[in-house]
Protein backbone atom coordinates (compact mmCIF):
# COMPACT_ATOMS: atom_id res chain seq x y z
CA UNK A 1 0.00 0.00 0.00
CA UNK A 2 1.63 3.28 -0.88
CA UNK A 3 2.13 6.00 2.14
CA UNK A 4 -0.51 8.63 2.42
CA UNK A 5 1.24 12.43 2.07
CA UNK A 6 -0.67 16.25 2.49
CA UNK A 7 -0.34 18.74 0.20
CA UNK A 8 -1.68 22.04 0.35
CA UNK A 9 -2.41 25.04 -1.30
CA UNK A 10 -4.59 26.03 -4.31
CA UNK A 11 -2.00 25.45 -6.88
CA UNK A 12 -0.55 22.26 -5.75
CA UNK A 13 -4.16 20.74 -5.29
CA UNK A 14 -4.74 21.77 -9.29
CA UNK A 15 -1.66 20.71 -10.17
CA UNK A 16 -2.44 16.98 -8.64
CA UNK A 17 -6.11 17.25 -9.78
CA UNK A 18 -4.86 17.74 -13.56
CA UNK A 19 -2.26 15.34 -13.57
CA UNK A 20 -2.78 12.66 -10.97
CA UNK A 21 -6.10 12.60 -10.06
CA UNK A 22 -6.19 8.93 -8.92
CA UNK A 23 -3.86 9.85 -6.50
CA UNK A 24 -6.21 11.88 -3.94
CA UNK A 25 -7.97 10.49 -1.02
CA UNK A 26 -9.20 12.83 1.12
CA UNK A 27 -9.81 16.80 0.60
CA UNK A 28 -10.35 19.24 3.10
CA UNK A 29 -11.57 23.00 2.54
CA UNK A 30 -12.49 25.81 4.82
CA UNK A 31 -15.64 26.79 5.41
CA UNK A 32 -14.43 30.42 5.56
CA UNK A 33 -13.69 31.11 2.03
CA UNK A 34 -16.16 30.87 -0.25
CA UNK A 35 -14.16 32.43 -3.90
CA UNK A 36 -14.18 30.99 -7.39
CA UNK A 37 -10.76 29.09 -7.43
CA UNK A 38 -11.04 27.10 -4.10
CA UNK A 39 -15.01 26.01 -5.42
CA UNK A 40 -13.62 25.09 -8.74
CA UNK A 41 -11.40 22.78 -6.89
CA UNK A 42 -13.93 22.01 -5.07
CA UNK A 43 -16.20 21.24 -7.64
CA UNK A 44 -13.65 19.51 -9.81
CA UNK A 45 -13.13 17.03 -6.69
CA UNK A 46 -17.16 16.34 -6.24
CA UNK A 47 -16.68 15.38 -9.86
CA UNK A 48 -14.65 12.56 -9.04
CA UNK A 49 -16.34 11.17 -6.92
CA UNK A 50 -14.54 13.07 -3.66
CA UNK A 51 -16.13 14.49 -0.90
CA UNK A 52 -14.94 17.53 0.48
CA UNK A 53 -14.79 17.72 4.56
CA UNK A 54 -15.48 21.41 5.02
CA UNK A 55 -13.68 22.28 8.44
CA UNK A 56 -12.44 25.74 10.64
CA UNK A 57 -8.98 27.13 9.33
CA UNK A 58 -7.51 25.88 12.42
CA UNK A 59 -8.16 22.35 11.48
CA UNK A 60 -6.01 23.56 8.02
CA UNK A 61 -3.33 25.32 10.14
CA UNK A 62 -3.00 21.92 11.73
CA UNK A 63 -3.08 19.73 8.66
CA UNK A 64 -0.69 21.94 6.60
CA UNK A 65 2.03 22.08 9.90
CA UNK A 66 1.43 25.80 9.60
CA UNK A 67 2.29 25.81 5.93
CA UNK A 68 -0.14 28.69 3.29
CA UNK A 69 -2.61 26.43 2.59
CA UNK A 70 -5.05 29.01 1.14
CA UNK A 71 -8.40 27.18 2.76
CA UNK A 72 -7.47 23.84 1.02
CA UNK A 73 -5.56 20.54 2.27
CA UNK A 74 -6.15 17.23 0.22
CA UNK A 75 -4.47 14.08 1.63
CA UNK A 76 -3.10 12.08 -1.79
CA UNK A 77 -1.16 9.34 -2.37
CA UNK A 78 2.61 9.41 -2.23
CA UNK A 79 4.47 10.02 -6.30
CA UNK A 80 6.31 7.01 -7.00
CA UNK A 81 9.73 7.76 -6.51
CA UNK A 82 12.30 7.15 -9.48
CA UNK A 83 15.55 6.00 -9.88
CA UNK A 84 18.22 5.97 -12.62
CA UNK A 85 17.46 2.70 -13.23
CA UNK A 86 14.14 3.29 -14.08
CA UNK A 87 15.39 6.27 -16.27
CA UNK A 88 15.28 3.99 -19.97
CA UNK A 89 12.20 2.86 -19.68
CA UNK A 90 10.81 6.38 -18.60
CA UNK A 91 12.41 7.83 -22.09
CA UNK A 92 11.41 4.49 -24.36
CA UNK A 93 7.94 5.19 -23.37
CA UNK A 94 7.95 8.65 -24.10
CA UNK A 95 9.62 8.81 -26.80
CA UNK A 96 12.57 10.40 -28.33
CA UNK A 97 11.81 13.91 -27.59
CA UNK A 98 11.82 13.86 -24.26
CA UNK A 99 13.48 16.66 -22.25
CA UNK A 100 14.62 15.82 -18.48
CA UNK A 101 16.20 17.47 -16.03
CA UNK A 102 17.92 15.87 -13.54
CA UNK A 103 18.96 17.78 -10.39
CA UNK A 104 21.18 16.54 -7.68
CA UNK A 105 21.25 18.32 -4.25
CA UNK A 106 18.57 20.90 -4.61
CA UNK A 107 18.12 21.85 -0.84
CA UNK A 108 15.96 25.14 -1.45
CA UNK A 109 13.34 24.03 -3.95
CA UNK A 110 12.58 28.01 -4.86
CA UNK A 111 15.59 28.28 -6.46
CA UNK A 112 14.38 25.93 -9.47
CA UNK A 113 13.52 28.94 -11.67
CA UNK A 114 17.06 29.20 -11.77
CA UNK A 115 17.45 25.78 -13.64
C-alpha cells in the first residue's frame, strides 16, 4: 500500500487534480472562504467522486504544519519515486523527444527557476 502524504495550497491541489487525479484520497476546505478558485477545486473534486470535509482554518493550520494552505488541504497518495534505473524505460515510453532534467542536491526548492 503506498504512504498517504498532504499537500496544500490552491496550486498544488490543481496541479495533482490535472495530472494525478487517482492519486487523492481525502480533501479538506475551509468553510471560511467561499471564492471561485477554491469552489472550482472544489467542484472539480465532487466530480470525481470526492467528498470535500469542510472544516475551521484551524483544522487547516494543523493539517498543513502551519504551511499557506489558502483554505485547502487534500491528503493524496505518495508520487512514485524514481531511480536511474528506471530512467530507460521512462524515455522508451515517451519517446525520443523527451526533455529531463535531472537535479542533484537541490536543498531550497525556490531556487528551481534558476534551472
Amino acid at each position: 500500500m503506498s504512504k498517504k502524504v498532504t499537500i496544500f495550497g490552491l496550486h498544488a491541489v490543481r496541479a495533482l487534480l490535472q495530472n494525478h487525479p487517482e492519486r487523492l484520497v481525502e480533501l479538506y476546505a475551509t468553510k471560511e472562504r467561499q471564492d471561485q478558485p477554491l469552489q472550482a477545486l472544489i467542484q472539480q473534486a465532487q466530480r470525481m467522486g470526492t467528498r470535500p470535509q469542510f472544516v475551521p482554518k484551524q483544522s487547516l493550520d494543523k493539517r498543513a504544519e502551519g504551511g499557506n494552505h489558502q483554505g485547502i488541504v487534500v491528503v493524496c497518495l505518495e508520487a512514485p519515486q524514481l531511480t536511474e534505473d528506471d530512467l530507460e524505460k521512462l524515455v522508451t515510453e515517451r519517446g525520443r523527444q523527451t526533455l529531463l532534467l535531472v537535479l542533484d542536491n537541490v536543498t531550497d526548492s525556490h531556487n528551481l527557476g534558476a534551472c
